[in-house]
PDB file of N, CA and C in Angstrom:
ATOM      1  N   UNK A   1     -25.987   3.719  14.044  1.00  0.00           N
ATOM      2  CA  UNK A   1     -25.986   3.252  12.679  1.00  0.00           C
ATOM      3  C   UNK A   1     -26.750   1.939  12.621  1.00  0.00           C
ATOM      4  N   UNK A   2     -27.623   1.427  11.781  1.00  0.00           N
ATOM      5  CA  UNK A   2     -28.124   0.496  11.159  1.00  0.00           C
ATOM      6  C   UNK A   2     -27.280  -0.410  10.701  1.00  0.00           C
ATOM      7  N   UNK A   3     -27.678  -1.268  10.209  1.00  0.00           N
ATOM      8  CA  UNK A   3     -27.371  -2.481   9.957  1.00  0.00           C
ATOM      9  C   UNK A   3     -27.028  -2.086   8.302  1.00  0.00           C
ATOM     10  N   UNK A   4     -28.482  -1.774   7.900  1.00  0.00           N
ATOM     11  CA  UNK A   4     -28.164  -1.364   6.184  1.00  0.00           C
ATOM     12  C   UNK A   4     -27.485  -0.349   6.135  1.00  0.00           C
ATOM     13  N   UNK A   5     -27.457   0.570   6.847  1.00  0.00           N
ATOM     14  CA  UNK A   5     -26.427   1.835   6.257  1.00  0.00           C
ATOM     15  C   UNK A   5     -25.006   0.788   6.486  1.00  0.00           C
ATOM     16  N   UNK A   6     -24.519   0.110   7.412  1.00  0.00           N
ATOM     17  CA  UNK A   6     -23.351  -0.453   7.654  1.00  0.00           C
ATOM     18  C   UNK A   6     -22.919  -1.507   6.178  1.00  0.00           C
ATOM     19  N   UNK A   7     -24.364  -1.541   5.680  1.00  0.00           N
ATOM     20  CA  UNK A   7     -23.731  -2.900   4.487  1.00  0.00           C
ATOM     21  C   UNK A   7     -23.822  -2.064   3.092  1.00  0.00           C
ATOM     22  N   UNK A   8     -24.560  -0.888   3.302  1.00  0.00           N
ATOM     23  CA  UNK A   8     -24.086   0.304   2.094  1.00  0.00           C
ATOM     24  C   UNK A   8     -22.522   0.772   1.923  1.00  0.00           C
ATOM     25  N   UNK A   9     -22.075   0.944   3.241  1.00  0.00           N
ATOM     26  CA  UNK A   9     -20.833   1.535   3.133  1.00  0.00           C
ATOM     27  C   UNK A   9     -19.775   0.316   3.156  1.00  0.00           C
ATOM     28  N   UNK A  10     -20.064  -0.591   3.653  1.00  0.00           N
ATOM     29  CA  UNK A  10     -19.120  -2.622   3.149  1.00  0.00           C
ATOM     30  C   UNK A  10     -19.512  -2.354   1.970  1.00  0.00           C
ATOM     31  N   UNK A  11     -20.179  -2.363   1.467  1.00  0.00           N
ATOM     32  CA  UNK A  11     -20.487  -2.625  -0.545  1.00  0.00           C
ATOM     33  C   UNK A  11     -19.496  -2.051  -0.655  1.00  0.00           C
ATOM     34  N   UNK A  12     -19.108  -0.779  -0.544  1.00  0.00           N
ATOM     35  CA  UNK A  12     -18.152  -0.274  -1.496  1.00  0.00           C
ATOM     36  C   UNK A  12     -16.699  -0.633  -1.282  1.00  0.00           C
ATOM     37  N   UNK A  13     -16.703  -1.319  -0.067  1.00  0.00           N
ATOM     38  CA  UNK A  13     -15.604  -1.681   0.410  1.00  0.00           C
ATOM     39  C   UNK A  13     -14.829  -2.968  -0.385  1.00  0.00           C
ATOM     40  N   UNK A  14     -13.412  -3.012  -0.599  1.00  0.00           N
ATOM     41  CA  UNK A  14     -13.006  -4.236  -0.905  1.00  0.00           C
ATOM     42  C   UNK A  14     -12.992  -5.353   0.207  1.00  0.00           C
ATOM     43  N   UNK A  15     -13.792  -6.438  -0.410  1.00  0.00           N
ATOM     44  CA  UNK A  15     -13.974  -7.519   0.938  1.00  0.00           C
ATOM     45  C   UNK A  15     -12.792  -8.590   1.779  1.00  0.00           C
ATOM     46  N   UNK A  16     -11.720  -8.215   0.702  1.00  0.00           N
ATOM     47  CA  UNK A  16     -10.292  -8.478   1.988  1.00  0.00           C
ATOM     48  C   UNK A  16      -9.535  -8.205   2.730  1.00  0.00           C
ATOM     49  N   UNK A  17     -10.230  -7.003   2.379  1.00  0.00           N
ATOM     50  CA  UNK A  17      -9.477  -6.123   4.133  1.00  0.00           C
ATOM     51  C   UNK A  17      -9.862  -6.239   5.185  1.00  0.00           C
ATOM     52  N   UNK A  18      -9.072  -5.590   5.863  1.00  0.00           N
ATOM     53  CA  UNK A  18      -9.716  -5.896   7.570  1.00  0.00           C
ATOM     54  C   UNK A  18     -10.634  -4.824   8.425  1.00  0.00           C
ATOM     55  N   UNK A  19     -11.588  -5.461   8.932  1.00  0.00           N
ATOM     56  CA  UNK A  19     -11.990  -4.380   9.876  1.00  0.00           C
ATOM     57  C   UNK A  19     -11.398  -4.220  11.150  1.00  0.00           C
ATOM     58  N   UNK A  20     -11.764  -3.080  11.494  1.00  0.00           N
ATOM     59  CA  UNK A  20     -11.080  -2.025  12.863  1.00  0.00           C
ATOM     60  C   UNK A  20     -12.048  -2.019  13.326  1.00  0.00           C
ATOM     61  N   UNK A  21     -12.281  -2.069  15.123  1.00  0.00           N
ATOM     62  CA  UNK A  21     -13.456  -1.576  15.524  1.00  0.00           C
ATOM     63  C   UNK A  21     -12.542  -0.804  16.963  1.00  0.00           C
ATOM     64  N   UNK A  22     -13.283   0.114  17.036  1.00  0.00           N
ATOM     65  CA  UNK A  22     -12.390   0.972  17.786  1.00  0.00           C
ATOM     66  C   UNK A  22     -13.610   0.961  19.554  1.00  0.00           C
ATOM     67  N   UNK A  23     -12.775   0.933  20.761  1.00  0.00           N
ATOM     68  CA  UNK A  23     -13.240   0.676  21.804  1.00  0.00           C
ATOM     69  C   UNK A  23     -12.345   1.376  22.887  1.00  0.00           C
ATOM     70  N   UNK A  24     -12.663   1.039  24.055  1.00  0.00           N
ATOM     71  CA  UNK A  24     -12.549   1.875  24.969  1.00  0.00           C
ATOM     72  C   UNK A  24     -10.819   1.186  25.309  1.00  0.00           C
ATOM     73  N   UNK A  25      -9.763   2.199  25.727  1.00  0.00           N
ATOM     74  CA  UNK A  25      -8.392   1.809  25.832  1.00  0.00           C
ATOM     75  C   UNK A  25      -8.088   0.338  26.498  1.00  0.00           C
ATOM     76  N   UNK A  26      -9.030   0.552  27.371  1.00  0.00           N
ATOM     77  CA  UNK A  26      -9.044  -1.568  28.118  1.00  0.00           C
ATOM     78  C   UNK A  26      -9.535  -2.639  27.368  1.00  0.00           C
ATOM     79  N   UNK A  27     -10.107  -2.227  25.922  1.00  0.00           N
ATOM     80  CA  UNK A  27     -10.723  -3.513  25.125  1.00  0.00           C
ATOM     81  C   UNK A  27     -11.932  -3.956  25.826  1.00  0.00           C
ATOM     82  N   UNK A  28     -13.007  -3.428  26.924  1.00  0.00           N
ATOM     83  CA  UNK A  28     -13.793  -4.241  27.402  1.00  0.00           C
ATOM     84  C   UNK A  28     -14.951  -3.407  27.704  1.00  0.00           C
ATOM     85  N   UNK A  29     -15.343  -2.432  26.554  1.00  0.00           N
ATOM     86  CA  UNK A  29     -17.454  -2.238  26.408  1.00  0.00           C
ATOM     87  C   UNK A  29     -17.628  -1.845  25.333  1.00  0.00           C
ATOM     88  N   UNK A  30     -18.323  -1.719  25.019  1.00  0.00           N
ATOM     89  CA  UNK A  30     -19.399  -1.817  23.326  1.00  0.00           C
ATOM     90  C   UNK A  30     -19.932  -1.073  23.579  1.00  0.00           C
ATOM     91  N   UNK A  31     -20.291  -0.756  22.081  1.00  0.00           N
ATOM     92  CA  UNK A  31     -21.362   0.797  21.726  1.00  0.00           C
ATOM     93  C   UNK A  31     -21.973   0.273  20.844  1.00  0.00           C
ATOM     94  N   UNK A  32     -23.236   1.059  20.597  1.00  0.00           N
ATOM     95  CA  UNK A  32     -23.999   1.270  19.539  1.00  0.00           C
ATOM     96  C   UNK A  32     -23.080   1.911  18.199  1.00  0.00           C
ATOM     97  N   UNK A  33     -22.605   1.301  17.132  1.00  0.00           N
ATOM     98  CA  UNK A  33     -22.511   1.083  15.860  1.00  0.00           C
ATOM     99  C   UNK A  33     -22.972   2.909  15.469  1.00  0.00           C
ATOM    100  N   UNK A  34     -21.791   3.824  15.640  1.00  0.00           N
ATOM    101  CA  UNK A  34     -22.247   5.234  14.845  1.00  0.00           C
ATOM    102  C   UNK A  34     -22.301   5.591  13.504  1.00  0.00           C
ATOM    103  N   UNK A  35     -20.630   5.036  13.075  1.00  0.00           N
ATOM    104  CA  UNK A  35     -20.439   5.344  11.575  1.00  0.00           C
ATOM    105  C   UNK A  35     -19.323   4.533  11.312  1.00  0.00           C
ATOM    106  N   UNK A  36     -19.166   3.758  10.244  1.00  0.00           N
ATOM    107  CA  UNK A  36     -17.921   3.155   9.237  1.00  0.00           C
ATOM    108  C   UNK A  36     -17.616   3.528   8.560  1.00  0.00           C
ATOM    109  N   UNK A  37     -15.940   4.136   8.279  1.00  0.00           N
ATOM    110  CA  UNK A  37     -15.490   4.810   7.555  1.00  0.00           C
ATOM    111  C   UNK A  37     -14.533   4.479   6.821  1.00  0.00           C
ATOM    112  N   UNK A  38     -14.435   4.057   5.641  1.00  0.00           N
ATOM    113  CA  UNK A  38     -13.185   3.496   4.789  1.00  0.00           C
ATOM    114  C   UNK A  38     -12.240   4.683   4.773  1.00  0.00           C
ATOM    115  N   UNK A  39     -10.972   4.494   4.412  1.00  0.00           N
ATOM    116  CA  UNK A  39      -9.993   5.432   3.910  1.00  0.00           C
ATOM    117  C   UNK A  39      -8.947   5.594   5.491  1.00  0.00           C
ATOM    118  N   UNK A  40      -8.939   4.654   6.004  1.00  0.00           N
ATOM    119  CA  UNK A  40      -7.931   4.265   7.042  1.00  0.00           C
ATOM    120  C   UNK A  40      -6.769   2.648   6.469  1.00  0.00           C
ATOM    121  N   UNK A  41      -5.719   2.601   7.271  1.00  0.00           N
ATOM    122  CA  UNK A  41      -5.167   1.641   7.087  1.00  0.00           C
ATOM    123  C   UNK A  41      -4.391   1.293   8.709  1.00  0.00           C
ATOM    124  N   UNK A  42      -4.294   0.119   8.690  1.00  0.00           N
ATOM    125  CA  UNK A  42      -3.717  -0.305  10.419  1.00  0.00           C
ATOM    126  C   UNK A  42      -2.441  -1.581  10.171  1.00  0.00           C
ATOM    127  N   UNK A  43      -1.455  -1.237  10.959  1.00  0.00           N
ATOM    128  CA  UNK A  43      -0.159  -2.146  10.855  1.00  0.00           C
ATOM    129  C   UNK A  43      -0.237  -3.350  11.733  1.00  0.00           C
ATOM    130  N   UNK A  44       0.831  -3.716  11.584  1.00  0.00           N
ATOM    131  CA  UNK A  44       0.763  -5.023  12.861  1.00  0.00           C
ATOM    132  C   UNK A  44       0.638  -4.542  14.245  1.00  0.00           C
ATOM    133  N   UNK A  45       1.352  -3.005  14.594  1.00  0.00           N
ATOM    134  CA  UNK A  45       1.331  -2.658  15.488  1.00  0.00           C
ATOM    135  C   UNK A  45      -0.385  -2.319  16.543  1.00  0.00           C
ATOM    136  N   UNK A  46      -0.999  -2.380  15.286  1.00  0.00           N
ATOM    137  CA  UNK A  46      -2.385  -2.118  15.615  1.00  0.00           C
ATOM    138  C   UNK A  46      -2.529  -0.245  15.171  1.00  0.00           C
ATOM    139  N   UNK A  47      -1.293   0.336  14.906  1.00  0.00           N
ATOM    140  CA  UNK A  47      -1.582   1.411  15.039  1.00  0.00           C
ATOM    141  C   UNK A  47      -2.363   1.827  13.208  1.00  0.00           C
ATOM    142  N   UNK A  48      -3.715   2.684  13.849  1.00  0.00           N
ATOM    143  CA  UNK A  48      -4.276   3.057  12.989  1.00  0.00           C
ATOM    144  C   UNK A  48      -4.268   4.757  12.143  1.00  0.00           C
ATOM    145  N   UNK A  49      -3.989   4.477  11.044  1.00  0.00           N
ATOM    146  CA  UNK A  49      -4.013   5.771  10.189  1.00  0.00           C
ATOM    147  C   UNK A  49      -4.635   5.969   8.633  1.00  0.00           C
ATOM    148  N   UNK A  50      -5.020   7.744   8.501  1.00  0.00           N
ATOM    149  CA  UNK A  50      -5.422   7.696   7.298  1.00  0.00           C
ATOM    150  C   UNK A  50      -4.726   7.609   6.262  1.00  0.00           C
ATOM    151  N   UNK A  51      -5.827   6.749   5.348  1.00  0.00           N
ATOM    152  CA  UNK A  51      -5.224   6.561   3.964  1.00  0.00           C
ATOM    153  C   UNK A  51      -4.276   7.399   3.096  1.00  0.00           C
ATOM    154  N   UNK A  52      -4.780   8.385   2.919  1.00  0.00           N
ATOM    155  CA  UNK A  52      -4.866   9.687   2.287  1.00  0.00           C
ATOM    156  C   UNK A  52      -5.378  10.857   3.229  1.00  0.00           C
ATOM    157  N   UNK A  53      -5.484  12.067   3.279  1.00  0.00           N
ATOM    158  CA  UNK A  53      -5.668  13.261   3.165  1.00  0.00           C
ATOM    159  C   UNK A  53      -6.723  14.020   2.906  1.00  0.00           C
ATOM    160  N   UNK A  54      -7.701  13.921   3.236  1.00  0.00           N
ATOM    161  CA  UNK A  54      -9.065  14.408   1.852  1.00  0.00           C
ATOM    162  C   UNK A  54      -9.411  16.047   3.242  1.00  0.00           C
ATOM    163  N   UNK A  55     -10.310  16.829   1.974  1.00  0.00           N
ATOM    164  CA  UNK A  55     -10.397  18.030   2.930  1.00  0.00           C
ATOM    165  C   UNK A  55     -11.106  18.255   4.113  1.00  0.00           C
ATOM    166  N   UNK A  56     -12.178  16.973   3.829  1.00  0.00           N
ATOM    167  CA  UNK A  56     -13.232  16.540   5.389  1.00  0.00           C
ATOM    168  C   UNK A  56     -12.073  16.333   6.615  1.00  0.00           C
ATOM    169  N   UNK A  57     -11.027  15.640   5.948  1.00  0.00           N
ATOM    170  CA  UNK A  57     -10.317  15.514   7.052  1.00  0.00           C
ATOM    171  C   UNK A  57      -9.739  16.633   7.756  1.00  0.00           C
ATOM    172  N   UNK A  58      -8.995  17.586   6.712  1.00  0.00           N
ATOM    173  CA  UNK A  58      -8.554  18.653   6.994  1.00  0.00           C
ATOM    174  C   UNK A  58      -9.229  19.254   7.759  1.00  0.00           C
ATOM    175  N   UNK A  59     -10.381  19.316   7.508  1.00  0.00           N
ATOM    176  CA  UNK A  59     -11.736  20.325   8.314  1.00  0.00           C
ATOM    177  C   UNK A  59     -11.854  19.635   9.526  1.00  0.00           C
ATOM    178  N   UNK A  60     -11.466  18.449   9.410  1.00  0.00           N
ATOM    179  CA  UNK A  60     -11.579  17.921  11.344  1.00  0.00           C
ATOM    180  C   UNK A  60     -10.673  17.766  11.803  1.00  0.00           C
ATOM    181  N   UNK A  61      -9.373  18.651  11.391  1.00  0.00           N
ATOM    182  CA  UNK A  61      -8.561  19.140  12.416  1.00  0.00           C
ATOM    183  C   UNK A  61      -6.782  18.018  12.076  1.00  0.00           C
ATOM    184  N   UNK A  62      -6.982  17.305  11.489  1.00  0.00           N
ATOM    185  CA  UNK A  62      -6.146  16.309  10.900  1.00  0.00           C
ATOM    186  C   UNK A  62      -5.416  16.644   9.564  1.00  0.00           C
ATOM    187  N   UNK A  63      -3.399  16.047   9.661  1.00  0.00           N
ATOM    188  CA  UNK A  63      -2.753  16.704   9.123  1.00  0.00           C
ATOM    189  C   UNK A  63      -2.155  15.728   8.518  1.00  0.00           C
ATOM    190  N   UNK A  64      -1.028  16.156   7.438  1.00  0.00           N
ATOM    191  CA  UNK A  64      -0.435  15.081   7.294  1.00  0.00           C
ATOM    192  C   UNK A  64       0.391  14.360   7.989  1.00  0.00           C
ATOM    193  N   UNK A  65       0.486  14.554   9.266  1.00  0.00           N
ATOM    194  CA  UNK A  65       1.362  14.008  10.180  1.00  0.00           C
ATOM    195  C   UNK A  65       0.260  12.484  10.967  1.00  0.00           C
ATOM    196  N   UNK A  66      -1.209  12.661  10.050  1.00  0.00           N
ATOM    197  CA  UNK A  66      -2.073  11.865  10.552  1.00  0.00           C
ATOM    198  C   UNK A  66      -2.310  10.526   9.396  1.00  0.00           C
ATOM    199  N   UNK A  67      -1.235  10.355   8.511  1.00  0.00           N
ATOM    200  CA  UNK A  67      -1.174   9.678   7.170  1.00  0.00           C
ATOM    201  C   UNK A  67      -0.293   8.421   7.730  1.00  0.00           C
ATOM    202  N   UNK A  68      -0.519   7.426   6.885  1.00  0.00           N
ATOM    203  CA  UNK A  68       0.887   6.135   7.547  1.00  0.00           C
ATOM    204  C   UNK A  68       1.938   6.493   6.714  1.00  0.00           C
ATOM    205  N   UNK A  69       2.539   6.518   7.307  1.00  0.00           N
ATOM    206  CA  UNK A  69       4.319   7.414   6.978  1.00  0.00           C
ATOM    207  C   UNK A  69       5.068   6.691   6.968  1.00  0.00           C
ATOM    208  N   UNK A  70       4.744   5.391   7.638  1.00  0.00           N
ATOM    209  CA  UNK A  70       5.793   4.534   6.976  1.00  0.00           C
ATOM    210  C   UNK A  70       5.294   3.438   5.823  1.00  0.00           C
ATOM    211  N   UNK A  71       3.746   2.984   5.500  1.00  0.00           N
ATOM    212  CA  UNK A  71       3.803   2.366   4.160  1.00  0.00           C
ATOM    213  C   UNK A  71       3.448   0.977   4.474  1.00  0.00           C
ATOM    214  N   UNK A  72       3.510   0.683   5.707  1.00  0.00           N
ATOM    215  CA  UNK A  72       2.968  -0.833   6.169  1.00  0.00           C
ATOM    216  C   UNK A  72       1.872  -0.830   6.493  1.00  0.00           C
ATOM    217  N   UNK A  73       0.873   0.045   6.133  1.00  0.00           N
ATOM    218  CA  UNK A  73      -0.627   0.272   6.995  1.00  0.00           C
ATOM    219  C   UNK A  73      -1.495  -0.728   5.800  1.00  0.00           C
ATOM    220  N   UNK A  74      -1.938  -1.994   6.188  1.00  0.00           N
ATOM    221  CA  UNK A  74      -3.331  -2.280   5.521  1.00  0.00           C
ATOM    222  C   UNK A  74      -4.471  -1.501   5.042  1.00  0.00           C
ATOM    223  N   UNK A  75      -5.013  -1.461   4.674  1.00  0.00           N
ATOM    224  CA  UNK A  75      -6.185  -0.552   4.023  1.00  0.00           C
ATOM    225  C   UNK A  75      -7.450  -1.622   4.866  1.00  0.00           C
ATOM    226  N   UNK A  76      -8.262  -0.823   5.743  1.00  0.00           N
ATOM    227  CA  UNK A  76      -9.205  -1.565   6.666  1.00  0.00           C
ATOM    228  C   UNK A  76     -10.371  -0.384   7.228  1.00  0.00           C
ATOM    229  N   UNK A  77     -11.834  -1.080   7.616  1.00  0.00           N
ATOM    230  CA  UNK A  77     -12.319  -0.192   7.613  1.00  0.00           C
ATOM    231  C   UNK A  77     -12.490   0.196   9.037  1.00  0.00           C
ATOM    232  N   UNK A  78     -12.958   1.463   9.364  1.00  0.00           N
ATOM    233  CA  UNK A  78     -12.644   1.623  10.983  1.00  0.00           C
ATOM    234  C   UNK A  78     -14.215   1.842  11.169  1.00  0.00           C
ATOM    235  N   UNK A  79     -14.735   0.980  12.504  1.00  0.00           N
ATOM    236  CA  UNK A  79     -16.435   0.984  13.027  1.00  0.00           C
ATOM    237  C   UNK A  79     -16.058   1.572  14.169  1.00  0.00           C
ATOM    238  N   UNK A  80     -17.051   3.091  14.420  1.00  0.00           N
ATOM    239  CA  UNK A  80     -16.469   4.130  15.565  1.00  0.00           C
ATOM    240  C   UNK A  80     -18.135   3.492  16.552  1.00  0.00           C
ATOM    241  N   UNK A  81     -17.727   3.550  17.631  1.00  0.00           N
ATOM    242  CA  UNK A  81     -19.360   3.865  18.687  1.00  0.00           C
ATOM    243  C   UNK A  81     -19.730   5.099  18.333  1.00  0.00           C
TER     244      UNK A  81
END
């Protein structure tokens, strides 16, 4: 991903949320920037989930058991490698 596709998809974003950047389980290598995806939210726990439900999701295999279920999830955007 680019730089501008990354600040196309921040535009639409509300600018007080938090970003997520998702990495390897030890916290220690970097990737090349694939895709940012709004419609996640993340707790104190760090644990991250979707917003909502939508059918893209459905189609990639994700249920509602993949939603924050308990209601403390921030709304934040997640940057995948």
């Amino acid at each position: 991903m680019k730089v501008s596709e990354l600040i196309e998809v921040l535009q639409s974003a509300d600018p007080e949320i938090d970003v997520v950047l998702s990495s390897d389980s030890e916290g220690n290598s970097y990737s090349v920037l694939d895709s940012a995806v709004i419609g996640y939210t993340i707790n104190d726990d760090r644990d991250v989930n979707l917003s909502a439900l939508t059918q893209r999701d459905i189609d990639g295999g994700y249920t509602e058991d993949d939603i924050d279920q308990t209601g403390t999830g921030r709304p934040c955007v997640v940057l995948w490698p």
